[in-house]
Protein backbone atom coordinates (compact mmCIF):
# COMPACT_ATOMS: atom_id res chain seq x y z
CA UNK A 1 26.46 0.52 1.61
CA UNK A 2 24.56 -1.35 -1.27
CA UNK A 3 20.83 -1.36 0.73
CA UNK A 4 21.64 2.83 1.54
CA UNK A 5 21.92 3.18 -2.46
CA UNK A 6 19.40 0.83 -3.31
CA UNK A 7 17.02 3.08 -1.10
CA UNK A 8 18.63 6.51 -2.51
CA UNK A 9 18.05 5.56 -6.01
CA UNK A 10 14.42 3.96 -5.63
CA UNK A 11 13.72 7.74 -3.78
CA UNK A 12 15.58 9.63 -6.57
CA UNK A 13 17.76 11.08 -4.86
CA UNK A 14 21.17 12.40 -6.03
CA UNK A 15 23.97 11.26 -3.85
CA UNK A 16 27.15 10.16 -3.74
CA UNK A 17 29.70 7.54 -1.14
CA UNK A 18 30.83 10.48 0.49
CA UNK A 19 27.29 11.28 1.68
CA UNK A 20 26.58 7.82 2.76
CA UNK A 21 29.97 7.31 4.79
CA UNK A 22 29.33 11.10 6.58
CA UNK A 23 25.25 10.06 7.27
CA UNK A 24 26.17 7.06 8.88
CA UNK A 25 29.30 8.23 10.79
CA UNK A 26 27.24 10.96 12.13
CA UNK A 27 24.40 8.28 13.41
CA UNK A 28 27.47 6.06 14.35
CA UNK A 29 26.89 3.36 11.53
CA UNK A 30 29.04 1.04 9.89
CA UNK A 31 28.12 1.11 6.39
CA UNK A 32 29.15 -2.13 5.50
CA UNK A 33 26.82 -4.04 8.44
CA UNK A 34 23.26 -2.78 8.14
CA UNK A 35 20.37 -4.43 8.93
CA UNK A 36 17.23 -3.05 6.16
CA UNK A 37 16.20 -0.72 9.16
CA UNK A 38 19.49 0.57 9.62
CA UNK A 39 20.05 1.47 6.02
CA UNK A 40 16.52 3.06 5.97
CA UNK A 41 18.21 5.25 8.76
CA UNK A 42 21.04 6.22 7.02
CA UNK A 43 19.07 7.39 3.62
CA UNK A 44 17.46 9.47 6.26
CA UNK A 45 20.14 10.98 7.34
CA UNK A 46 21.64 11.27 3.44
CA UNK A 47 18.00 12.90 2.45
CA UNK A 48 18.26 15.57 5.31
CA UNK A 49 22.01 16.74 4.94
CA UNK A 50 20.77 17.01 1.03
CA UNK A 51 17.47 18.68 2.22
CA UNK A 52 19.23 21.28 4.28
CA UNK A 53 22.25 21.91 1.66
CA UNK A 54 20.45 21.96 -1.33
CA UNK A 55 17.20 24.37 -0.36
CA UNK A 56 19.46 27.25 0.32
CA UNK A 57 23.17 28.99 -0.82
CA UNK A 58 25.26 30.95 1.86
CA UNK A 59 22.70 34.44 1.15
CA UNK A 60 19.86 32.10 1.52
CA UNK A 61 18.46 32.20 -1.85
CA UNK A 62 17.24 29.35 -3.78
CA UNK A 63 20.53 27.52 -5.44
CA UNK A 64 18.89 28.49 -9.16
CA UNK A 65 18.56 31.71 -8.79
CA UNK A 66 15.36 32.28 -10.07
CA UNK A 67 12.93 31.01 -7.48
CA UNK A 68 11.85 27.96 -9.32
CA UNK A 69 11.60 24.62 -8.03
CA UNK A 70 14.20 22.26 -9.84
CA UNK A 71 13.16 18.90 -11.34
CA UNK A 72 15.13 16.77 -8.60
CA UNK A 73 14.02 19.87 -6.07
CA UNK A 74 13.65 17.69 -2.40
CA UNK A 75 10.62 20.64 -1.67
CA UNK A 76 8.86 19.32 -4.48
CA UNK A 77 9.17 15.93 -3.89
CA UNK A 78 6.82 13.90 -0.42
CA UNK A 79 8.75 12.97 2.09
CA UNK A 80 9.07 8.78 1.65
CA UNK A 81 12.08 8.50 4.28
CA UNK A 82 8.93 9.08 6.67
CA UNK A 83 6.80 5.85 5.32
CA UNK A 84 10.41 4.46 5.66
CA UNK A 85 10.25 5.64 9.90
CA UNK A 86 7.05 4.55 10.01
CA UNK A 87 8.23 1.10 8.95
CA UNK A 88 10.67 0.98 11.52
CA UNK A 89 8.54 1.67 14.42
CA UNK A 90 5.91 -0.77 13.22
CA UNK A 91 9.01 -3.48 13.18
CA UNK A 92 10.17 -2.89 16.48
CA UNK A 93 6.59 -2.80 17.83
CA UNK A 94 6.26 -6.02 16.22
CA UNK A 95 9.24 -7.48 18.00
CA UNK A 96 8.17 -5.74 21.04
CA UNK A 97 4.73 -7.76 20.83
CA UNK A 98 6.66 -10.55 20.24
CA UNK A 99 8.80 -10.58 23.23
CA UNK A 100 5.61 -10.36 25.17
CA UNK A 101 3.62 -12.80 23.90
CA UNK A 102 6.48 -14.77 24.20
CA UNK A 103 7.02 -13.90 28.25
CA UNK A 104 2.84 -14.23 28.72
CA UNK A 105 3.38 -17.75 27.49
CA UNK A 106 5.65 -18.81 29.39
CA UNK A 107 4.26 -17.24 32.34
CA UNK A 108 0.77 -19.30 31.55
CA UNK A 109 2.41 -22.39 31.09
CA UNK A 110 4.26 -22.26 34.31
CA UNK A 111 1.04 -21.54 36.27
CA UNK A 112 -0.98 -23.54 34.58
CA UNK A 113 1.96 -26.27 35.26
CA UNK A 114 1.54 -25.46 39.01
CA UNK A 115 -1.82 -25.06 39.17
CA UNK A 116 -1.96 -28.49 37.84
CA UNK A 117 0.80 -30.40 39.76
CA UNK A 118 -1.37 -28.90 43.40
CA UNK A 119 -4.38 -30.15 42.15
CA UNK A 120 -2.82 -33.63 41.57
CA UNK A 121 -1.58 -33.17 44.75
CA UNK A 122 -4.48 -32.77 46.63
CA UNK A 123 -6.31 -35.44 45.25
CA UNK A 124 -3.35 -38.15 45.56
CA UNK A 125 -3.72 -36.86 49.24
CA UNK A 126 -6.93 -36.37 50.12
CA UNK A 127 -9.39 -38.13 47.62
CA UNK A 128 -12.65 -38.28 49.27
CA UNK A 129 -12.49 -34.34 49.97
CA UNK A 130 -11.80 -33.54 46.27
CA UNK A 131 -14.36 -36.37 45.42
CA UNK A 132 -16.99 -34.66 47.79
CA UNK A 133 -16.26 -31.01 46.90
CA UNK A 134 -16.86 -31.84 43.46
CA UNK A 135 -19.93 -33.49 43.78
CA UNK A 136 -21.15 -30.20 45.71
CA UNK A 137 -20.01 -28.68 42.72
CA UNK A 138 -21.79 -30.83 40.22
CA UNK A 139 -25.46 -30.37 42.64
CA UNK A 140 -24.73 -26.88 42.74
CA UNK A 141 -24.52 -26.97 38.59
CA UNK A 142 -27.48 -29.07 37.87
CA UNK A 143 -25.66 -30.79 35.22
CA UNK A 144 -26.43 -34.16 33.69
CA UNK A 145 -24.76 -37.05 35.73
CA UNK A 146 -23.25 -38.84 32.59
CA UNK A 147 -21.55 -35.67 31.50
CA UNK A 148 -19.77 -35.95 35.12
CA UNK A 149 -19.15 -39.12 34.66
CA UNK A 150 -17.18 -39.06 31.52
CA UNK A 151 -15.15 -35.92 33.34
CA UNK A 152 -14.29 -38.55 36.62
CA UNK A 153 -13.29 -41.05 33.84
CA UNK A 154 -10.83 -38.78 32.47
CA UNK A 155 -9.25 -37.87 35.67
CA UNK A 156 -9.03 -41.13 36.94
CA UNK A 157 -7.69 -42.59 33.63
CA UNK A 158 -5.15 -39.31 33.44
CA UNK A 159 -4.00 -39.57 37.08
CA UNK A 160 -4.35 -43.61 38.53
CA UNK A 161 -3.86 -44.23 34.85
CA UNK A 162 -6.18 -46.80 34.33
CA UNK A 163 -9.72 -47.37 33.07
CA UNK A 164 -12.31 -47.17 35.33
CA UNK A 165 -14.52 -49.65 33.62
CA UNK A 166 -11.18 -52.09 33.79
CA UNK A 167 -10.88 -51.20 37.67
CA UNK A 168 -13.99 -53.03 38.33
CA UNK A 169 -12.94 -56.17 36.74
């Protein structure tokens, strides 16, 4: 209830408890629970039963009479519950983003984890074939043999888990 009249009052608009509880019953809200989106929601809802009470009388003449806007008039005023929707959306798209960023990473992760556990396989099982294939690859790159080199280090060290220059020994 206090976020809805926090909102009301930093919009200027005239309201009372009774407008809040009948807003957020009619959006099925519990006043005393709301999230800051939810309470932008109900002010809303408060600023539209005001918009469409206040504008006109039962003959559907302006409530002064005398065709004037008023000072608190909701015509003359922008329409801030809007930057207020806007808001919202760009939260949930937010958390939408979120939730699948989140999912893409764990999908990478997994297939890079698989990816990773056949390769290991394949060269625990047959070494020579990886070790051939990528020499073929290295020819077929034209790249310098001690940049190669430093690569087989690192596999041999992160698989076998020892130092090829200890190996010799």
């Amino acid at each position: 209830m206090q976020k809805v009249k926090e909102i009301l009052l930093a919009e200027g608009i005239e309201f009372d408890e009774s407008d809040i509880l009948s807003a957020a019953s009619a959006i099925g809200m519990d006043v005393n629970n709301l999230n800051e989106a939810e309470a932008q929601e109900v002010a809303i809802q408060v600023l539209q039963a005001k918009k469409s009470t206040a504008l006109t009388t039962a003959n559907g003449k302006s409530k002064n009479g005398n065709g004037k806007l008023g000072k608190n008039s909701p015509r003359r005023k922008s329409t801030p519950p809007l930057q207020g929707a806007i808001a919202h959306a760009s939260q949930i798209s937010n958390q939408e983003i979120q939730s699948l960023e989140d999912v893409l990473n764990v999908g990478i992760d997994a297939y890079t984890t698989d990816k990773a556990d056949q390769l290991l396989s394949t060269i625990r099982n047959a070494p020579k074939d990886v070790v051939s294939k990528f020499v073929s690859k290295a020819m077929e790159e034209e790249a310098d043999v001690d940049s190669f080199r430093a690569i087989g280090d690192e596999l041999v060290a992160g698989i076998f888990g020892i130092s090829p220059t200890n190996a010799t020994e």
